[in-house]
PDB file of N, CA and C in Angstrom:
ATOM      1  N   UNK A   1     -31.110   8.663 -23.971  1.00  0.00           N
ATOM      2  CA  UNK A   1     -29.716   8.972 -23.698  1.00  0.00           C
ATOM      3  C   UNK A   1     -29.390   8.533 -22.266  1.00  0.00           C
ATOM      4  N   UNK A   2     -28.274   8.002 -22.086  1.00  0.00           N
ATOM      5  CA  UNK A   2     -27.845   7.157 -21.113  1.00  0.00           C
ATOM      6  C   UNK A   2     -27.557   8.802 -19.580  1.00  0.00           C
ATOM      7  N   UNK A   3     -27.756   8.422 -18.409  1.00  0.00           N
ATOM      8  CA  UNK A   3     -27.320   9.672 -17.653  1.00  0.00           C
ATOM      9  C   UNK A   3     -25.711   9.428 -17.641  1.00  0.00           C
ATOM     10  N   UNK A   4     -24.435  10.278 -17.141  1.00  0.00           N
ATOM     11  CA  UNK A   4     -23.344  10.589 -17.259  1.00  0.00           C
ATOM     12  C   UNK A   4     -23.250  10.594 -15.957  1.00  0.00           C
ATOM     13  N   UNK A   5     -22.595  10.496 -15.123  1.00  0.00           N
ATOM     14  CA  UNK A   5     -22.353  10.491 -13.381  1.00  0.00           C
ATOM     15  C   UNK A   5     -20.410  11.211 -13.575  1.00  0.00           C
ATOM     16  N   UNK A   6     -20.770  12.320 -13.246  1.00  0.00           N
ATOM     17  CA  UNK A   6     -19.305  13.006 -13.114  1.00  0.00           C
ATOM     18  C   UNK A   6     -18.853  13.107 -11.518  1.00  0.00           C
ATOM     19  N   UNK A   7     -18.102  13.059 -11.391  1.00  0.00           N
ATOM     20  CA  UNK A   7     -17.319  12.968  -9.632  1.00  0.00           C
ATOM     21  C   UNK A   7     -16.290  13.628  -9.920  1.00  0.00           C
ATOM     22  N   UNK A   8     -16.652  14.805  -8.690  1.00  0.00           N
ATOM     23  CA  UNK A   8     -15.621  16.021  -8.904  1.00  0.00           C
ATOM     24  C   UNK A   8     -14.385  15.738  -8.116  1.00  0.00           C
ATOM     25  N   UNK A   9     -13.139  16.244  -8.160  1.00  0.00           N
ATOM     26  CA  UNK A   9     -11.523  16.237  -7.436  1.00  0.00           C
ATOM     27  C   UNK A   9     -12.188  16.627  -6.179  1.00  0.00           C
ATOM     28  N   UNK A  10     -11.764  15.891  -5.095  1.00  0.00           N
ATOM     29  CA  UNK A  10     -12.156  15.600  -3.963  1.00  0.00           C
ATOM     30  C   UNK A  10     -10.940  16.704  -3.432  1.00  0.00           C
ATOM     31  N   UNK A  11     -10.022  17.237  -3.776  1.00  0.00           N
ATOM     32  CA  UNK A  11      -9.463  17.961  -2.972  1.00  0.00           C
ATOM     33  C   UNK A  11      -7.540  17.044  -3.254  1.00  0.00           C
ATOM     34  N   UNK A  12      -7.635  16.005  -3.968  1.00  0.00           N
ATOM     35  CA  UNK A  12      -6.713  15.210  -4.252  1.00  0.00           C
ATOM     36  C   UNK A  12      -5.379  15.350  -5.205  1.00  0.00           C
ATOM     37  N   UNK A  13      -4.591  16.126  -4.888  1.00  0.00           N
ATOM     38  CA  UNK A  13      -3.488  16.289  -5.935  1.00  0.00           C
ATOM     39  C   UNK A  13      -2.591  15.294  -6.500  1.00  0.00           C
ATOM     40  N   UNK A  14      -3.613  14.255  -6.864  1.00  0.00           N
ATOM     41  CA  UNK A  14      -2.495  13.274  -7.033  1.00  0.00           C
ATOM     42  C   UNK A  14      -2.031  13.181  -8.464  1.00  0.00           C
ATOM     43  N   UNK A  15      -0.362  12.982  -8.623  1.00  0.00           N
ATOM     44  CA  UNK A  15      -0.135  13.462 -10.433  1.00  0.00           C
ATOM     45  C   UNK A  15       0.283  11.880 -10.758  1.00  0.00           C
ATOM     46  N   UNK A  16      -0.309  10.871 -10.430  1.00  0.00           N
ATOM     47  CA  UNK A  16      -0.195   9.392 -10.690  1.00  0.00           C
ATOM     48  C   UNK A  16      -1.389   8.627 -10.049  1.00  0.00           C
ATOM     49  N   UNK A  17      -2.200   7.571 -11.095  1.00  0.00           N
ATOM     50  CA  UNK A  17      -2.732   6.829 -10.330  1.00  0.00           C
ATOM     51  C   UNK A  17      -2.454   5.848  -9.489  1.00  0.00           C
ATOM     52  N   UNK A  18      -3.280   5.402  -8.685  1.00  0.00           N
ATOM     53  CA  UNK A  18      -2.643   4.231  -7.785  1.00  0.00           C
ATOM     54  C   UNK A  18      -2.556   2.904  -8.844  1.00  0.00           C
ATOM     55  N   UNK A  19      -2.969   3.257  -9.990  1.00  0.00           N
ATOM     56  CA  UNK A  19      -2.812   1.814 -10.662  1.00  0.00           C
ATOM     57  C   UNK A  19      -1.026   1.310 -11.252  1.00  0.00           C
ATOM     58  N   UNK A  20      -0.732   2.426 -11.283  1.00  0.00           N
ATOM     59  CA  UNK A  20       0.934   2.882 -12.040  1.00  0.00           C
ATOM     60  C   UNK A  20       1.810   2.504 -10.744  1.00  0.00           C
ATOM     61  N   UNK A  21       1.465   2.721  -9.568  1.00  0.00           N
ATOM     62  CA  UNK A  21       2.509   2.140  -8.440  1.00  0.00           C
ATOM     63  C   UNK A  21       3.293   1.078  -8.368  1.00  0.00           C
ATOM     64  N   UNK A  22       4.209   0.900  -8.976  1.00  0.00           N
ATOM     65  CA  UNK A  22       4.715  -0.587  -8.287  1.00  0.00           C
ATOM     66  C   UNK A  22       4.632  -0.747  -7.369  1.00  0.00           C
ATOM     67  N   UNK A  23       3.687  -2.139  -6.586  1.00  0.00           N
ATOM     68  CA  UNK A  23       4.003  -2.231  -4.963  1.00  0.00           C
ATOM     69  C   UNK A  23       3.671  -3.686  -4.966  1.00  0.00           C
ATOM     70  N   UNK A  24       4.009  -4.513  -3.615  1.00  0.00           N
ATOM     71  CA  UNK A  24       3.933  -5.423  -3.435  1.00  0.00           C
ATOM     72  C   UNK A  24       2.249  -5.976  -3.432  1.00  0.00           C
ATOM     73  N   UNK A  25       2.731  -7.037  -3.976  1.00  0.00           N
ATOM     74  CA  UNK A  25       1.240  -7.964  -4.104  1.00  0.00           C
ATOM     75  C   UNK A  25       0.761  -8.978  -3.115  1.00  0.00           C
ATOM     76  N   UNK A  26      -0.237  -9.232  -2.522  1.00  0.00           N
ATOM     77  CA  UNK A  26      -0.926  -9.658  -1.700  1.00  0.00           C
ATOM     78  C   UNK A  26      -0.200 -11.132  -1.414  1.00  0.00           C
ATOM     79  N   UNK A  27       0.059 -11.803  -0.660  1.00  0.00           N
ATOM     80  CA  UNK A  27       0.894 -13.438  -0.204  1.00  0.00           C
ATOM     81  C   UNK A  27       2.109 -13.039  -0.607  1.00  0.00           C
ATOM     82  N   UNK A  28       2.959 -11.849  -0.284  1.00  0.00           N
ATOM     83  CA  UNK A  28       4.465 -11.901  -0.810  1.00  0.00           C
ATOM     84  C   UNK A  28       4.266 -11.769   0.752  1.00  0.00           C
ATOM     85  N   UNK A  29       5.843 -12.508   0.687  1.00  0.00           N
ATOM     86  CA  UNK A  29       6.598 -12.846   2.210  1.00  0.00           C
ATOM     87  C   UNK A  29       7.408 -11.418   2.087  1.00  0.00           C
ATOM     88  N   UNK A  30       7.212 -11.244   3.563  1.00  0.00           N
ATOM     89  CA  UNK A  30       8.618 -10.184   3.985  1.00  0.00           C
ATOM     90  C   UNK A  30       9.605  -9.934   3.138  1.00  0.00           C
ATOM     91  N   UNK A  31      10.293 -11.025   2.941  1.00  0.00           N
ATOM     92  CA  UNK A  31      11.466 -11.434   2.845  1.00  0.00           C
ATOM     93  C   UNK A  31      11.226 -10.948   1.109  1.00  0.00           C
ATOM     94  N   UNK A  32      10.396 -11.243   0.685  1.00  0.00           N
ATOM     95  CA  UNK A  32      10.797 -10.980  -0.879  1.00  0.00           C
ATOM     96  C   UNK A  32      10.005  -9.927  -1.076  1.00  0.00           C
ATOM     97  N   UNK A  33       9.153  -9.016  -0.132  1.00  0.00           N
ATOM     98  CA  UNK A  33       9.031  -7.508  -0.672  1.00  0.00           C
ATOM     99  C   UNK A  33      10.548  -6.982  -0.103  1.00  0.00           C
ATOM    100  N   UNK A  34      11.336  -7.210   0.712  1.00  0.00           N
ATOM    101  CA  UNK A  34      12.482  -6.624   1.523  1.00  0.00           C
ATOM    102  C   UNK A  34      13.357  -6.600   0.316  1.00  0.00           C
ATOM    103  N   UNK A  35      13.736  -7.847  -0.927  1.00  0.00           N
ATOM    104  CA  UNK A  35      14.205  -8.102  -1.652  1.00  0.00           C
ATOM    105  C   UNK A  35      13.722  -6.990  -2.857  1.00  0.00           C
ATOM    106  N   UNK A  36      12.508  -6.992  -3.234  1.00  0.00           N
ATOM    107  CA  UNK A  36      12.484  -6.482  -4.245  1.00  0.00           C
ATOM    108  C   UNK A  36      12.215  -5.096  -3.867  1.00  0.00           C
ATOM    109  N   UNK A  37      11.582  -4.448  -2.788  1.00  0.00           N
ATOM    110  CA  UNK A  37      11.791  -3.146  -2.618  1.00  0.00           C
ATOM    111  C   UNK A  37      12.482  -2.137  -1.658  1.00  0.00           C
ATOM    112  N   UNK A  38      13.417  -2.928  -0.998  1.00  0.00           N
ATOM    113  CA  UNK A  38      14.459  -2.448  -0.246  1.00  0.00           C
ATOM    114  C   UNK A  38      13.728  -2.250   1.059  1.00  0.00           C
ATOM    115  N   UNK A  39      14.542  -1.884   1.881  1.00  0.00           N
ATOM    116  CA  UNK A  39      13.682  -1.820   3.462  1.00  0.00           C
ATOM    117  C   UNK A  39      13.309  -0.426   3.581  1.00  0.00           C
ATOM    118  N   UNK A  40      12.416  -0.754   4.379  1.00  0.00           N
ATOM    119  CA  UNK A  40      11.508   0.295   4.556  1.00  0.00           C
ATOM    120  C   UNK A  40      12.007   1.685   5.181  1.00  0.00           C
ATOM    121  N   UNK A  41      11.493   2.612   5.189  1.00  0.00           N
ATOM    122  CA  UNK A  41      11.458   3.820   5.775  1.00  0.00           C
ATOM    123  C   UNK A  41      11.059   3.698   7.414  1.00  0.00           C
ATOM    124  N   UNK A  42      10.118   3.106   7.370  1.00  0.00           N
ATOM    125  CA  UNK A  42       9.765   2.786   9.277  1.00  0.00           C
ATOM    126  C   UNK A  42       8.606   1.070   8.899  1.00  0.00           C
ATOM    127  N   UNK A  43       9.116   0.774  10.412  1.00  0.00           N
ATOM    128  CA  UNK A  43       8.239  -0.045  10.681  1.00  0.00           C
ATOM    129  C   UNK A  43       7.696  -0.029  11.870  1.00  0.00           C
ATOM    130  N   UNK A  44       6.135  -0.239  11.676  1.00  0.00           N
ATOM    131  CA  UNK A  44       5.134  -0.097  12.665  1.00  0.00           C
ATOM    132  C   UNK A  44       5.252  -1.104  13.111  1.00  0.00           C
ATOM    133  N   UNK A  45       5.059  -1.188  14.747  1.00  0.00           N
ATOM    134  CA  UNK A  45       5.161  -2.808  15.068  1.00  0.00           C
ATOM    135  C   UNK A  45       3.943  -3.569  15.284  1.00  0.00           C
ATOM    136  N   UNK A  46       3.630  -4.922  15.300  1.00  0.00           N
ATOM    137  CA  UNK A  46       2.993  -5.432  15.540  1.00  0.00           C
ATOM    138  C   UNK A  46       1.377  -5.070  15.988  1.00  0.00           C
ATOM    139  N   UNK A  47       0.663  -4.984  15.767  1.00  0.00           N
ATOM    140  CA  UNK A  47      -1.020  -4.668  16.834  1.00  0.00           C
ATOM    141  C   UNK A  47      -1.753  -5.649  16.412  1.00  0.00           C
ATOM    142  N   UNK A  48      -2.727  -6.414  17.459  1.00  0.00           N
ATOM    143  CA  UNK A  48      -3.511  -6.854  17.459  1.00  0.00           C
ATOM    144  C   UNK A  48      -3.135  -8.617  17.366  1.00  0.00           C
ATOM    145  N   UNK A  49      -4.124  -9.351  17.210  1.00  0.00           N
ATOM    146  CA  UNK A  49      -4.393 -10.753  17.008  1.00  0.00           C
ATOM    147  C   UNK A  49      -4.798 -11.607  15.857  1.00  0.00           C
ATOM    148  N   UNK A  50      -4.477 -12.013  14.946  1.00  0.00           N
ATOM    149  CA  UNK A  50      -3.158 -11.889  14.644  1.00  0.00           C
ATOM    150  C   UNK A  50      -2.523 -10.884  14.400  1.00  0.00           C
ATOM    151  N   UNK A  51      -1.391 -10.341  14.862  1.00  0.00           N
ATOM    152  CA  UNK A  51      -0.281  -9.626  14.424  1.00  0.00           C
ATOM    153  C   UNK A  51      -0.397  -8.599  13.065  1.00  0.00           C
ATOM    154  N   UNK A  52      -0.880  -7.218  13.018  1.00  0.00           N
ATOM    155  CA  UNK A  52      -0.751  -6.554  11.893  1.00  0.00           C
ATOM    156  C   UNK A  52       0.372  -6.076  11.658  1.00  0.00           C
ATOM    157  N   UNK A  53       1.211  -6.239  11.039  1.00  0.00           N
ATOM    158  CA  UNK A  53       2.906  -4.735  11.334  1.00  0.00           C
ATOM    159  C   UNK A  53       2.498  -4.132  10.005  1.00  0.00           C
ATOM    160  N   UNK A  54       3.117  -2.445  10.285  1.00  0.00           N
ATOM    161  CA  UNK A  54       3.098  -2.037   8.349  1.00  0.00           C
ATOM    162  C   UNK A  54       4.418  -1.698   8.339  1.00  0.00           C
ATOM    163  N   UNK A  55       4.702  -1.736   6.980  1.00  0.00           N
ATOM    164  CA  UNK A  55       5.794  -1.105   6.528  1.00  0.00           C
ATOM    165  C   UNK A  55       5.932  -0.188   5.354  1.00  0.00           C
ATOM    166  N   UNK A  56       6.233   1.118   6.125  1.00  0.00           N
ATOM    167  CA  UNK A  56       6.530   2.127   5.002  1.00  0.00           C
ATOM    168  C   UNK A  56       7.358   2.652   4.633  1.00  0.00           C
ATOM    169  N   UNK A  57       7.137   2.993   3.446  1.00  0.00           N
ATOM    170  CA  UNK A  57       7.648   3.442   2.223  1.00  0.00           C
ATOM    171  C   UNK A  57       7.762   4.480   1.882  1.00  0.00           C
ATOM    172  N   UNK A  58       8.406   5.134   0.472  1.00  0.00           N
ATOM    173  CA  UNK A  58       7.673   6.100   0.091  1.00  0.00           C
ATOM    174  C   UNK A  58       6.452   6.728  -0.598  1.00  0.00           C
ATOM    175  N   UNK A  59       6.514   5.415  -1.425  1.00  0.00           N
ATOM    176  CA  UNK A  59       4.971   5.424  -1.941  1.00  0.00           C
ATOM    177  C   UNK A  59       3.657   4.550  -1.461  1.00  0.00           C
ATOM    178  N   UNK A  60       3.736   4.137  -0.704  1.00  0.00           N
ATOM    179  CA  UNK A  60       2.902   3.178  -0.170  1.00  0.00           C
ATOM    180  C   UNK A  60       3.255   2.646   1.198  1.00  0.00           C
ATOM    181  N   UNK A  61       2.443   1.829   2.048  1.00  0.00           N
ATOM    182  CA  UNK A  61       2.227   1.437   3.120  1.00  0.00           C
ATOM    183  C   UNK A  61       2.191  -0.385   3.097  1.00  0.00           C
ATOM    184  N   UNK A  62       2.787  -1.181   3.589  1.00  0.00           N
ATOM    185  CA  UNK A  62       2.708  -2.518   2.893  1.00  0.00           C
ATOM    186  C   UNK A  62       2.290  -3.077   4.938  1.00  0.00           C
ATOM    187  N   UNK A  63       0.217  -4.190   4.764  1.00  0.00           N
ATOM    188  CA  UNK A  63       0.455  -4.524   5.500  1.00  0.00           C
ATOM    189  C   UNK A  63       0.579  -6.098   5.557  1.00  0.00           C
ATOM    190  N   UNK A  64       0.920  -6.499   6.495  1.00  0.00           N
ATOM    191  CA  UNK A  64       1.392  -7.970   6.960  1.00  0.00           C
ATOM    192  C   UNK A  64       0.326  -8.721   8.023  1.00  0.00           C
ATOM    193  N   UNK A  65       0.111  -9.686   7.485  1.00  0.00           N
ATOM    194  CA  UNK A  65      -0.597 -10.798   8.867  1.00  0.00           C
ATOM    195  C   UNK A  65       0.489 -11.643   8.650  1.00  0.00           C
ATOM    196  N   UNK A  66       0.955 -11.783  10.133  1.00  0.00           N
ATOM    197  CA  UNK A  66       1.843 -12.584  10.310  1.00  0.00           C
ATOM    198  C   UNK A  66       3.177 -12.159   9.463  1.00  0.00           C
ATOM    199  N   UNK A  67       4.094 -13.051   8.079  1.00  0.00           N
ATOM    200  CA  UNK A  67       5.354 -12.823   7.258  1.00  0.00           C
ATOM    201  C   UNK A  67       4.297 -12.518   6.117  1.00  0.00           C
ATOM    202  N   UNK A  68       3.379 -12.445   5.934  1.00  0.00           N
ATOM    203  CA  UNK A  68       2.583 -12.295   4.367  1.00  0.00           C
ATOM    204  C   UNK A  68       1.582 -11.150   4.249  1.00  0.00           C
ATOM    205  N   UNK A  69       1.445 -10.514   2.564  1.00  0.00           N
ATOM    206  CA  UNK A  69       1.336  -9.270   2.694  1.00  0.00           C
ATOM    207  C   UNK A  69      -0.423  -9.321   2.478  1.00  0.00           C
ATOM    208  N   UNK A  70      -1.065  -9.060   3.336  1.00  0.00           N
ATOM    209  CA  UNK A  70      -2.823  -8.900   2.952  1.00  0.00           C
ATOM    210  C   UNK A  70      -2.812  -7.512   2.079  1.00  0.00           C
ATOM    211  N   UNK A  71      -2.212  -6.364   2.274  1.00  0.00           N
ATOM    212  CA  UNK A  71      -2.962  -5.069   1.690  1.00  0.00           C
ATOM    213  C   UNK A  71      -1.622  -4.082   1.486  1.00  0.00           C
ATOM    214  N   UNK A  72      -1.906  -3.273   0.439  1.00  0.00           N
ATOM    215  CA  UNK A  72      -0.958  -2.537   0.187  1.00  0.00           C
ATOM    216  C   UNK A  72      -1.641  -0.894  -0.171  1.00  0.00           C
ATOM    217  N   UNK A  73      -1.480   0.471   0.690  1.00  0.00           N
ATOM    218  CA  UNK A  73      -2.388   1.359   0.322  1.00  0.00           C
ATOM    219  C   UNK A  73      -1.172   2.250  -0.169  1.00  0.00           C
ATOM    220  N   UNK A  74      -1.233   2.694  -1.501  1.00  0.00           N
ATOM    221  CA  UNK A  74      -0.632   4.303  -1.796  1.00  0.00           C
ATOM    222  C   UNK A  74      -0.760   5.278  -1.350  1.00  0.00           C
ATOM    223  N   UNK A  75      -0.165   6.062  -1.247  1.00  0.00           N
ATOM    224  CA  UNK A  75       0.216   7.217  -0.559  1.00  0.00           C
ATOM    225  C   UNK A  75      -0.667   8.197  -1.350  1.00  0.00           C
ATOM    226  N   UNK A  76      -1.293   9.407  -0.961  1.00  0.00           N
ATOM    227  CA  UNK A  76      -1.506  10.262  -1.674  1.00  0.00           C
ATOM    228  C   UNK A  76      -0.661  11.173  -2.223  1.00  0.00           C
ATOM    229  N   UNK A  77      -0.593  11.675  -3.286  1.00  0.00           N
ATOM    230  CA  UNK A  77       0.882  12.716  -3.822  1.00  0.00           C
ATOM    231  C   UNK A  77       0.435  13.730  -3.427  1.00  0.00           C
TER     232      UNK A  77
END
């Protein structure tokens, strides 16, 4: 019989996975996450070399090198 590996709720109330999020996908320009998900709630400015900015949301965090999007993290609920 195969072993079972269970992983308990870390303390996480989340009532959606991060897979269900609509959010922007990795090489979208500014300009067309701005388009398709309206402007942001705040924007972080710039840090580092190249240039990180984020922009958030309500459900997520969208970041940028340079106008293009490397990473997008959900929010915990």
């Amino acid at each position: 019989m195969a072993d079972v590996l269970t992983i308990p709720n870390l303390g996480g109330n989340s009532t959606r996975p991060a897979e269900d999020v609509v959010r922007p996908q990795r090489g979208m320009t500014m300009e067309e996450v701005s388009a398709q998900f309206g402007n942001p709630q705040q924007i972080k400015p710039p840090v580092g070399d190249p240039p990180i900015t984020r922009w958030v949301y309500e459900k997520f965090t969208v970041h940028f090198e340079q106008n293009y999007v490397i990473h997008t993290v959900v929010h915990r609920q």
